[in-house]
N, C-alpha and C. Protein backbone atom coordinates (compact mmCIF):
# COMPACT_ATOMS: atom_id res chain seq x y z
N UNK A 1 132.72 63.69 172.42
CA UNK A 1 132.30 64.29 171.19
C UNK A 1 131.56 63.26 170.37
N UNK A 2 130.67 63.74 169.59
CA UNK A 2 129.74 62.56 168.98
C UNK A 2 130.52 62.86 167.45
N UNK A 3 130.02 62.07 166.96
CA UNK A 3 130.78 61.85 165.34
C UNK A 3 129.53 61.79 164.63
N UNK A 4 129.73 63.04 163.52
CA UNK A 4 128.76 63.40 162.99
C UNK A 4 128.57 62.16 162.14
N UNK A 5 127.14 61.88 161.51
CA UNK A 5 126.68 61.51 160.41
C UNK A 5 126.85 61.70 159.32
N UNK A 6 127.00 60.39 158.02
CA UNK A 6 127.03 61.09 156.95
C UNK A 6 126.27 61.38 156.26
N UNK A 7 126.11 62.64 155.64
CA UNK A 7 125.05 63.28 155.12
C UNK A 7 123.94 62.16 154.08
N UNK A 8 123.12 62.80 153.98
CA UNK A 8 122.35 61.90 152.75
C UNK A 8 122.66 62.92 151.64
N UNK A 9 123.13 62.78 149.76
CA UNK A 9 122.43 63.28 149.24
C UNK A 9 121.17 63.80 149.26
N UNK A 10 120.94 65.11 149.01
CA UNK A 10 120.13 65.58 148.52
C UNK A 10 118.93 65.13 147.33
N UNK A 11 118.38 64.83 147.66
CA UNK A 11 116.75 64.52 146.77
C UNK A 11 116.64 64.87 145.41
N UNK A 12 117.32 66.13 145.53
CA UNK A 12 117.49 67.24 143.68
C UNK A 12 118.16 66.51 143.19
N UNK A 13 119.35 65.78 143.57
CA UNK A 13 120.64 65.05 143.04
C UNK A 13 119.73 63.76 141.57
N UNK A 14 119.04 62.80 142.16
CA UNK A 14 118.57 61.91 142.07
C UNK A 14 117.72 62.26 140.71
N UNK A 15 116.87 63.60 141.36
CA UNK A 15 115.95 63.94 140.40
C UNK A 15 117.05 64.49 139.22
N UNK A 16 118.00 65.18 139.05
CA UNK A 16 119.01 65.57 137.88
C UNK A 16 118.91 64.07 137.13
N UNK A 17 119.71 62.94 137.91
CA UNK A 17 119.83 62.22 137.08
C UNK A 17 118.97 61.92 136.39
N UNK A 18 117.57 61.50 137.09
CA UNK A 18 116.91 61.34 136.47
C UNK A 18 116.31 62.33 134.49
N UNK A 19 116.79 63.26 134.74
CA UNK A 19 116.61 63.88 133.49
C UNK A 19 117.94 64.07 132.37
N UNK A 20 118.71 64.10 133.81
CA UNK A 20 119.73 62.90 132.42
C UNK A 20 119.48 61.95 131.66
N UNK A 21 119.22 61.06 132.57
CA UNK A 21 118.66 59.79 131.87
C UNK A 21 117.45 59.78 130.61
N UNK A 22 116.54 60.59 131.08
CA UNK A 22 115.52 60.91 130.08
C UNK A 22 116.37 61.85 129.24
N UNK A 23 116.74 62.34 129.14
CA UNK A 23 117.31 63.45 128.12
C UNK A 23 118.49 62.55 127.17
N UNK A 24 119.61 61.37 127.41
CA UNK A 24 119.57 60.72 126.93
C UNK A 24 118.91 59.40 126.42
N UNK A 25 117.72 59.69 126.46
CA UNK A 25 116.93 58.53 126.07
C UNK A 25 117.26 57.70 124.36
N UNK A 26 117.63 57.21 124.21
CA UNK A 26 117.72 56.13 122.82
C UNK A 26 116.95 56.90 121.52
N UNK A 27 117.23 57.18 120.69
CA UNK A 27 116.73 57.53 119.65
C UNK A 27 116.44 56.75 118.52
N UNK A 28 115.27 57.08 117.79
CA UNK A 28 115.26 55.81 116.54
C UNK A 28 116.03 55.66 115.58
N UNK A 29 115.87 54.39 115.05
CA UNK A 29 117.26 54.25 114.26
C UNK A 29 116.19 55.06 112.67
N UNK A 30 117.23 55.68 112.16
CA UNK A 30 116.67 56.66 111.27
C UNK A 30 117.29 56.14 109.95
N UNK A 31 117.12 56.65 108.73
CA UNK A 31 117.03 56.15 107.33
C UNK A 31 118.47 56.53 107.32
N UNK A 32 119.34 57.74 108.00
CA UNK A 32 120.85 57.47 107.64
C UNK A 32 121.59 56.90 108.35
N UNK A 33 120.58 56.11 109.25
CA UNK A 33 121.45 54.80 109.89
C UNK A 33 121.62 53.47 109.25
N UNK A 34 120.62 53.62 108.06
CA UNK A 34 121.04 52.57 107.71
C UNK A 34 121.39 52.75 105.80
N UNK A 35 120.80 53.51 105.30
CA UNK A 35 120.54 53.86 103.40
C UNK A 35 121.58 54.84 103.99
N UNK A 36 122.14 55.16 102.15
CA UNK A 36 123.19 56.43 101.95
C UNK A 36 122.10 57.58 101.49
N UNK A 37 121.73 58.33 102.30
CA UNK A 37 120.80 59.47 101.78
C UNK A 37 121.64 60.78 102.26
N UNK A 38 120.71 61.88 101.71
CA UNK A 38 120.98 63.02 101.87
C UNK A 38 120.31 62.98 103.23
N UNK A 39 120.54 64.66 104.15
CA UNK A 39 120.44 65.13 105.32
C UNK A 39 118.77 65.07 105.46
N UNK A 40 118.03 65.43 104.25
CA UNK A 40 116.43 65.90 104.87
C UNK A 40 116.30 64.21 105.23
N UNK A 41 116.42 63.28 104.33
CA UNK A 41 115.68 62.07 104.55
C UNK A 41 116.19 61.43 106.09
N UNK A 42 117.91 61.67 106.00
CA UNK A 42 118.87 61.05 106.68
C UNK A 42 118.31 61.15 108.10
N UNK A 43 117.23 62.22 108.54
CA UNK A 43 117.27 62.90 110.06
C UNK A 43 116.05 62.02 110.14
N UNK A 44 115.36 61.36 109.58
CA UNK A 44 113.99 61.04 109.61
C UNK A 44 113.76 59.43 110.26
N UNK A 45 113.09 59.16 110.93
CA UNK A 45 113.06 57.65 111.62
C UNK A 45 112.04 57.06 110.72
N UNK A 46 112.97 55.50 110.92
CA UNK A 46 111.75 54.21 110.05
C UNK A 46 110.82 54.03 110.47
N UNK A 47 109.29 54.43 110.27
CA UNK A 47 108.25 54.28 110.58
C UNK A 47 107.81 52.98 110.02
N UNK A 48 106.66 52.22 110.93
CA UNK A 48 105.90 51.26 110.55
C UNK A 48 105.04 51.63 109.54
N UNK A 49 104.48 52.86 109.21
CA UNK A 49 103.80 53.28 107.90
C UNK A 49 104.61 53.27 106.85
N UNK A 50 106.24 53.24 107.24
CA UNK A 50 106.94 53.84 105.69
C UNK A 50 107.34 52.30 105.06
N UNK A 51 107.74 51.71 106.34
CA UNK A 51 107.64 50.66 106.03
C UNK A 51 106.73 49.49 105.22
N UNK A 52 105.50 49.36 105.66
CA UNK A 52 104.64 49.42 104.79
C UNK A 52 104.14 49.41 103.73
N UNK A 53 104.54 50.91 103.44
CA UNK A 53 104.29 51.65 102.00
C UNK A 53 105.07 51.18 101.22
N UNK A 54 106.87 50.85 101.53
CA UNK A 54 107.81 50.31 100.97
C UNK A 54 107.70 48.91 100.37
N UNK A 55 106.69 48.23 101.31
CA UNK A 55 106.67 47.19 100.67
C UNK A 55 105.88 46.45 99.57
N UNK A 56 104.60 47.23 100.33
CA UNK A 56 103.33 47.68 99.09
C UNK A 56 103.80 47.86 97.62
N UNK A 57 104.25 48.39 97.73
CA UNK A 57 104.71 49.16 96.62
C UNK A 57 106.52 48.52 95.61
N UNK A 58 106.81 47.76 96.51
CA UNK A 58 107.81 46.77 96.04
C UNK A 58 107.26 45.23 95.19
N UNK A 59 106.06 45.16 96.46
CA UNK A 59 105.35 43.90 95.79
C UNK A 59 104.33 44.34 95.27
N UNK A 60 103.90 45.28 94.52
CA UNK A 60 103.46 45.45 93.22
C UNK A 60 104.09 46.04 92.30
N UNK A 61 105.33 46.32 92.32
CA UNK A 61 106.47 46.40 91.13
C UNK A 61 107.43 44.94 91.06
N UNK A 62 107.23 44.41 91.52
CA UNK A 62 108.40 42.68 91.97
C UNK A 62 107.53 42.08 91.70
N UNK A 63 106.07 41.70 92.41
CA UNK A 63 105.64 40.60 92.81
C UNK A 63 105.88 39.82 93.73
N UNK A 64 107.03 40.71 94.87
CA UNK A 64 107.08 40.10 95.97
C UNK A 64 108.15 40.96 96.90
N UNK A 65 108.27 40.65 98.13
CA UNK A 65 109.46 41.68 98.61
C UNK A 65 110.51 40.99 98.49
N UNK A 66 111.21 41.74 98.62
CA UNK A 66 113.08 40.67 98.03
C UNK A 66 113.66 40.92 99.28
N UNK A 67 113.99 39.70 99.35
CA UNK A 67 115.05 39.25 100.52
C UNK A 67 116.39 40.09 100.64
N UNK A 68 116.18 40.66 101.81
CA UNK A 68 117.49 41.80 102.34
C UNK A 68 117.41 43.22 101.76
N UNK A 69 116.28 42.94 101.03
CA UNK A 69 115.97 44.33 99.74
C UNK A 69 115.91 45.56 101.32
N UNK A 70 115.16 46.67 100.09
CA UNK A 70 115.18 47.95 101.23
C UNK A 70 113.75 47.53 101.94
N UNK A 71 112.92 47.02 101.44
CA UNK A 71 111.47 46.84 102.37
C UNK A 71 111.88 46.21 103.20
N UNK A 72 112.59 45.21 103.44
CA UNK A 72 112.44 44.04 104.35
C UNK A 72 113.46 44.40 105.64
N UNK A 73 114.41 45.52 105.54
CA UNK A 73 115.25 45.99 106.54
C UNK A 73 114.50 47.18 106.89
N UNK A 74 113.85 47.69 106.34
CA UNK A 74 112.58 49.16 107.15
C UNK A 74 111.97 48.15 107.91
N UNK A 75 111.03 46.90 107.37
CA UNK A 75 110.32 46.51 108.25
C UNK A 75 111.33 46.00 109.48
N UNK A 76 112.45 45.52 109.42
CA UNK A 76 113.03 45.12 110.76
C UNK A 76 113.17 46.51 111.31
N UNK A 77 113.69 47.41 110.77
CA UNK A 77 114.06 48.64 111.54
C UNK A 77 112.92 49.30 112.39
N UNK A 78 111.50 49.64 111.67
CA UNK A 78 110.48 49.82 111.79
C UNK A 78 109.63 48.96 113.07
N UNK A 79 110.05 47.69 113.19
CA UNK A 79 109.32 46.97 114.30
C UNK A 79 110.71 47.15 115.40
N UNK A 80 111.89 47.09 115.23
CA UNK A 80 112.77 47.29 116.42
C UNK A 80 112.06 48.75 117.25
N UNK A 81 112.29 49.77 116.07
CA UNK A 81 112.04 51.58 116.76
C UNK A 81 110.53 51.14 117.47
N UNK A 82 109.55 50.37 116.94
CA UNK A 82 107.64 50.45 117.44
C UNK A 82 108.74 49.83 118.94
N UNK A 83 108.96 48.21 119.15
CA UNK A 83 108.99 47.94 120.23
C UNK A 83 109.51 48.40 121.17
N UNK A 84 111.11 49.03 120.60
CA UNK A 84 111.24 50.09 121.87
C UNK A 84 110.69 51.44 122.40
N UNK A 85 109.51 51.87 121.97
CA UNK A 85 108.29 52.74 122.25
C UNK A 85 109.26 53.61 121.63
N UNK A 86 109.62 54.02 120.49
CA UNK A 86 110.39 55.35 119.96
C UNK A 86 109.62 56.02 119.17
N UNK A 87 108.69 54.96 118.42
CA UNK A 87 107.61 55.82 117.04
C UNK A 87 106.61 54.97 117.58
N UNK A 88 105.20 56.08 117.09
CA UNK A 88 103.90 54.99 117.19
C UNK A 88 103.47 54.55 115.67
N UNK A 89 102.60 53.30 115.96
CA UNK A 89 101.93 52.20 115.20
C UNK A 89 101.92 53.32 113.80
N UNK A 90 101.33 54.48 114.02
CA UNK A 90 100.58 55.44 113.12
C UNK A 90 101.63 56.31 112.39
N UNK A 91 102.55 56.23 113.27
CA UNK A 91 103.77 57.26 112.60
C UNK A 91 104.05 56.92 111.07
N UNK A 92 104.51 58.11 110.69
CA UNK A 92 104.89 58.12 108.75
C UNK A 92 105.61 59.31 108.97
N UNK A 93 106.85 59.06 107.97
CA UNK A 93 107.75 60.76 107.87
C UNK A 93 106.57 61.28 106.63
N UNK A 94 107.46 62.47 106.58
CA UNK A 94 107.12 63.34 106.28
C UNK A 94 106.83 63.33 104.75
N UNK A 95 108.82 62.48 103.94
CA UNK A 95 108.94 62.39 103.69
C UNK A 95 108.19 61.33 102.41
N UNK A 96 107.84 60.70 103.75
CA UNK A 96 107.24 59.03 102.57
C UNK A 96 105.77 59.72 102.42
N UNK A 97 104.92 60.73 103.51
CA UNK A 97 103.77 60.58 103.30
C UNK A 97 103.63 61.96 101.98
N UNK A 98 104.39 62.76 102.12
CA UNK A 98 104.43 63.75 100.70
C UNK A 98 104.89 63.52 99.86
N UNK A 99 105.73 62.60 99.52
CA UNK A 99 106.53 62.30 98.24
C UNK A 99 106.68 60.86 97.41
N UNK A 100 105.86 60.26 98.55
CA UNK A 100 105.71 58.40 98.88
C UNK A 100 107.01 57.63 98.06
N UNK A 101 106.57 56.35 97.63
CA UNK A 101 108.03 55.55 97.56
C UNK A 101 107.81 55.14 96.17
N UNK A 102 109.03 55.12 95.38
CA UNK A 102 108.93 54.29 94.32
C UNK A 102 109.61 53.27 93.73
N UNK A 103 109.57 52.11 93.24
CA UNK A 103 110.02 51.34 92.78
C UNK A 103 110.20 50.95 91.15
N UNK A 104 111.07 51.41 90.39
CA UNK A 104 111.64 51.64 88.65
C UNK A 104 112.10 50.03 88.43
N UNK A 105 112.13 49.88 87.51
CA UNK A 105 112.60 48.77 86.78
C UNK A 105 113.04 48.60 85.24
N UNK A 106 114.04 48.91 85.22
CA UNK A 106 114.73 49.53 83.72
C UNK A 106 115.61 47.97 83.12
N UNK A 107 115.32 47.73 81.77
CA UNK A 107 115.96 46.49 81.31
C UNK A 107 117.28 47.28 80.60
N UNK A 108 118.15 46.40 81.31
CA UNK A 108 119.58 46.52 80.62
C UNK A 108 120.41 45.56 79.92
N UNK A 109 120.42 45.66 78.47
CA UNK A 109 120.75 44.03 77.95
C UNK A 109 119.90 43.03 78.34
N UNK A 110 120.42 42.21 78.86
CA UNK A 110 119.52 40.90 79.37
C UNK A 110 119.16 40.52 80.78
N UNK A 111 119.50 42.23 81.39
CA UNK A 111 119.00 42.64 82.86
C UNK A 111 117.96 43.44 83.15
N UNK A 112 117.64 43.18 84.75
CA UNK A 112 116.74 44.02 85.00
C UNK A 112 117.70 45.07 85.91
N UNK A 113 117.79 46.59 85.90
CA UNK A 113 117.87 47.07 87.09
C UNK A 113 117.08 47.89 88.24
N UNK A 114 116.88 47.49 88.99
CA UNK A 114 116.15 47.49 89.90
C UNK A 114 116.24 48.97 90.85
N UNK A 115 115.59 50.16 90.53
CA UNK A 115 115.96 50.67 91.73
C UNK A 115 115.03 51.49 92.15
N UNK A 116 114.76 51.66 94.33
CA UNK A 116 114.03 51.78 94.83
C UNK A 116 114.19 52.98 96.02
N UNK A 117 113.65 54.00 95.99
CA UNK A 117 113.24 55.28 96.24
C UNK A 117 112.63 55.36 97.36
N UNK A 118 112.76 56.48 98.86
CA UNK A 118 111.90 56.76 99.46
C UNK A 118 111.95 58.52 98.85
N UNK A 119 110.78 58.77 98.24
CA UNK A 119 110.36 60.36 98.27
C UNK A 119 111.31 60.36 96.83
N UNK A 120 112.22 61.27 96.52
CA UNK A 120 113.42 61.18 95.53
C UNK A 120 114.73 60.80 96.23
N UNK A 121 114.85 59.95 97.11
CA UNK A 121 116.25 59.17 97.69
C UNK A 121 116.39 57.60 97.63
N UNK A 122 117.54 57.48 97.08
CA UNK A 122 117.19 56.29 95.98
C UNK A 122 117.77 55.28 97.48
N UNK A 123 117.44 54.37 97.46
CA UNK A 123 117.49 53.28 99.45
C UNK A 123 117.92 52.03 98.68
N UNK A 124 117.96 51.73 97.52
CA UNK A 124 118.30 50.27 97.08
C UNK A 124 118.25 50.36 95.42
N UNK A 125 119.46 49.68 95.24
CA UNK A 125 119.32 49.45 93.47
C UNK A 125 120.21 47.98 93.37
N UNK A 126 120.00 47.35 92.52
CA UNK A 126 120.46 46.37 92.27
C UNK A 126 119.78 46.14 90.84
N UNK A 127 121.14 44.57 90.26
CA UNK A 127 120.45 43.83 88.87
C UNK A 127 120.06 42.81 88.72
N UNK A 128 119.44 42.32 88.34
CA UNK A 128 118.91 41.09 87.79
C UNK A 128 119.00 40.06 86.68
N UNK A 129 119.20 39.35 86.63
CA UNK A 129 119.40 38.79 85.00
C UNK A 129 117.76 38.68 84.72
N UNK A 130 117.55 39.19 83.46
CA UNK A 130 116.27 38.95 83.00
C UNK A 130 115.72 37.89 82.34
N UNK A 131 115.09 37.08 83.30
CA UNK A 131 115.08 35.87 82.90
C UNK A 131 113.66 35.08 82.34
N UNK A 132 113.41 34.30 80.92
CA UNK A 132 112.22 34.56 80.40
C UNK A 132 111.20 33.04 81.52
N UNK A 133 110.42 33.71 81.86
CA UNK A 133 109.25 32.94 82.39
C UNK A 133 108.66 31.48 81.60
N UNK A 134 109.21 30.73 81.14
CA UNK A 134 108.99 29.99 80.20
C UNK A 134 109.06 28.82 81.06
N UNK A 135 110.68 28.63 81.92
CA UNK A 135 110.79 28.04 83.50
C UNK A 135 110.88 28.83 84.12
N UNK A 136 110.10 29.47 84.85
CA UNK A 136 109.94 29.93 86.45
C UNK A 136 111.00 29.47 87.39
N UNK A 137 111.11 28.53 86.94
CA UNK A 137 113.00 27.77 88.34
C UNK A 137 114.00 28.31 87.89
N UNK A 138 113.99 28.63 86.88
CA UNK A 138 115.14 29.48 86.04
C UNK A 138 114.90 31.04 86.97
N UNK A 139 114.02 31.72 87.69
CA UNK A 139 114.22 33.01 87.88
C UNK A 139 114.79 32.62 89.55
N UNK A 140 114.79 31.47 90.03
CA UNK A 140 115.01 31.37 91.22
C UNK A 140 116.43 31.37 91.67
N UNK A 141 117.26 31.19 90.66
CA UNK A 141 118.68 31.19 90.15
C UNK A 141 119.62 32.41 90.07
N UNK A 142 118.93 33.06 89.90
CA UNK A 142 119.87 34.56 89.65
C UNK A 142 119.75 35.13 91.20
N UNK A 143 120.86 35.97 91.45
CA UNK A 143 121.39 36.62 92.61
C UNK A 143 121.15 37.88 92.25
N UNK A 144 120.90 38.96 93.30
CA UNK A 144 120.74 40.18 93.00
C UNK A 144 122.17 40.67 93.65
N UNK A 145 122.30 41.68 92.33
CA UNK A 145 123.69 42.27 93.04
C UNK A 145 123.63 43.65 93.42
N UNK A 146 123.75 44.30 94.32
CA UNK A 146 124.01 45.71 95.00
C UNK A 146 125.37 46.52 94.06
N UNK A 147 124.59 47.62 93.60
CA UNK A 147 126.08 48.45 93.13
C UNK A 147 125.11 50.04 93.62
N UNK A 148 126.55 50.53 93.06
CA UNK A 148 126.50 51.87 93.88
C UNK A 148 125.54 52.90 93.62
N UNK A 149 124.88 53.40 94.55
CA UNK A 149 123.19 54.67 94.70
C UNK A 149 124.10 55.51 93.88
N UNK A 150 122.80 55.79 92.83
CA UNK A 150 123.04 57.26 92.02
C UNK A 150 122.69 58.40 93.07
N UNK A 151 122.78 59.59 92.87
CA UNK A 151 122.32 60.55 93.42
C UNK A 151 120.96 60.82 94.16
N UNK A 152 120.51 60.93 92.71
CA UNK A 152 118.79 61.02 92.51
C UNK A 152 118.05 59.82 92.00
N UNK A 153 117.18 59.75 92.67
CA UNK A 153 115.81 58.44 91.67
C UNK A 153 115.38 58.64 90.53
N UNK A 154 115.37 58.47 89.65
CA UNK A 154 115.17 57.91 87.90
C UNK A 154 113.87 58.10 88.35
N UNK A 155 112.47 59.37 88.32
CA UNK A 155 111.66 59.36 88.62
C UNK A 155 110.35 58.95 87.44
N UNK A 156 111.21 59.34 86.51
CA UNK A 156 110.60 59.03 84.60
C UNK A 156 110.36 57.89 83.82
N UNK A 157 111.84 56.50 84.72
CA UNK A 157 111.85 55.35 84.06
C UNK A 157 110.49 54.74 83.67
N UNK A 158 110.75 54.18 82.50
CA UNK A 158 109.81 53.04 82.23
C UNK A 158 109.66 52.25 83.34
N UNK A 159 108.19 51.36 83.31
CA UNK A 159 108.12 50.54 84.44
C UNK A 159 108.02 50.93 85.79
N UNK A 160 107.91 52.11 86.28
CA UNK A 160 107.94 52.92 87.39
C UNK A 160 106.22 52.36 88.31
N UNK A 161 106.95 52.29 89.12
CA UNK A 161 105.42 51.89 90.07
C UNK A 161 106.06 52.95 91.33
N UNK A 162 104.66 53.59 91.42
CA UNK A 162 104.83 54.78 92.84
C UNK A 162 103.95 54.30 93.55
N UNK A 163 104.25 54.15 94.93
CA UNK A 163 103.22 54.00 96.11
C UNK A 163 102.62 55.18 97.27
């Protein structure tokens, strides 16, 4: 008696996985992966355009982008999602390109508070001590502190720069 062979999988097998695999493919890391937003913004991926715009628009309300601020973690987020081919160069939500970004700056006492918007979802607020330009080394001194996202973006404040 001969002793059968063992079969080969089937060819279809291979090809399934394969659309497994594509069907779990990696998704971009999106604005409620990293900001406390609501659901419309929350579903939306960091684009290299929003990014961008965020910062544009930070460093002409600042005069510069702030370290760890919300621009400077879109742009990391934004170049991680481009390199792993998830969004292209050109991509922009929906969000940033109809409602774009803004950056408020409201004096409180002898502070600044700082807070920064994609569309009406507020992505970063923090304070500042307001410090008079008289020494410039004197503004290099103060720490920005993170406290807790209002709801909505202060779309009215004084000092408001929209991008």
């Amino acid at each position: 008696m001969s002793q059968q062979q063992p079969r080969r999988r089937p060819q279809l097998i291979d090809d399934d996985e394969q659309l497994l695999q594509h069907h779990h493919q990696p998704e971009p890391i999106k604005y409620g992966d990293v900001f406390n937003v609501s659901d419309e913004l929350a579903s939306k991926p960091i684009t290299p355009k929003d990014a961008a715009m965020m910062q544009a628009t930070e460093n002409q309300a600042l005069g510069t982008t702030q370290k760890g601020g919300p621009a400077a973690v879109m742009q990391s987020v934004a170049t991680a999602n481009l390199s792993a081919g998830l969004v292209n160069r050109d991509s922009i939500s929906d969000v940033a390109r109809d409602q774009g970004m803004s950056v408020s700056e409201t004096k409180v006492g002898n502070n600044r508070l700082i807070t920064e918007c994609v569309g009406r979802e507020v992505v970063g607020q923090f304070v500042e001590p307001d410090v008079p330009m008289k020494n410039p080394s004197l503004a290099l001194e103060g720490e920005a502190v993170t406290i807790p996202f209002p709801s909505r973006c202060p779309h009215l404040l004084k000092n408001s720069f929209v991008g």
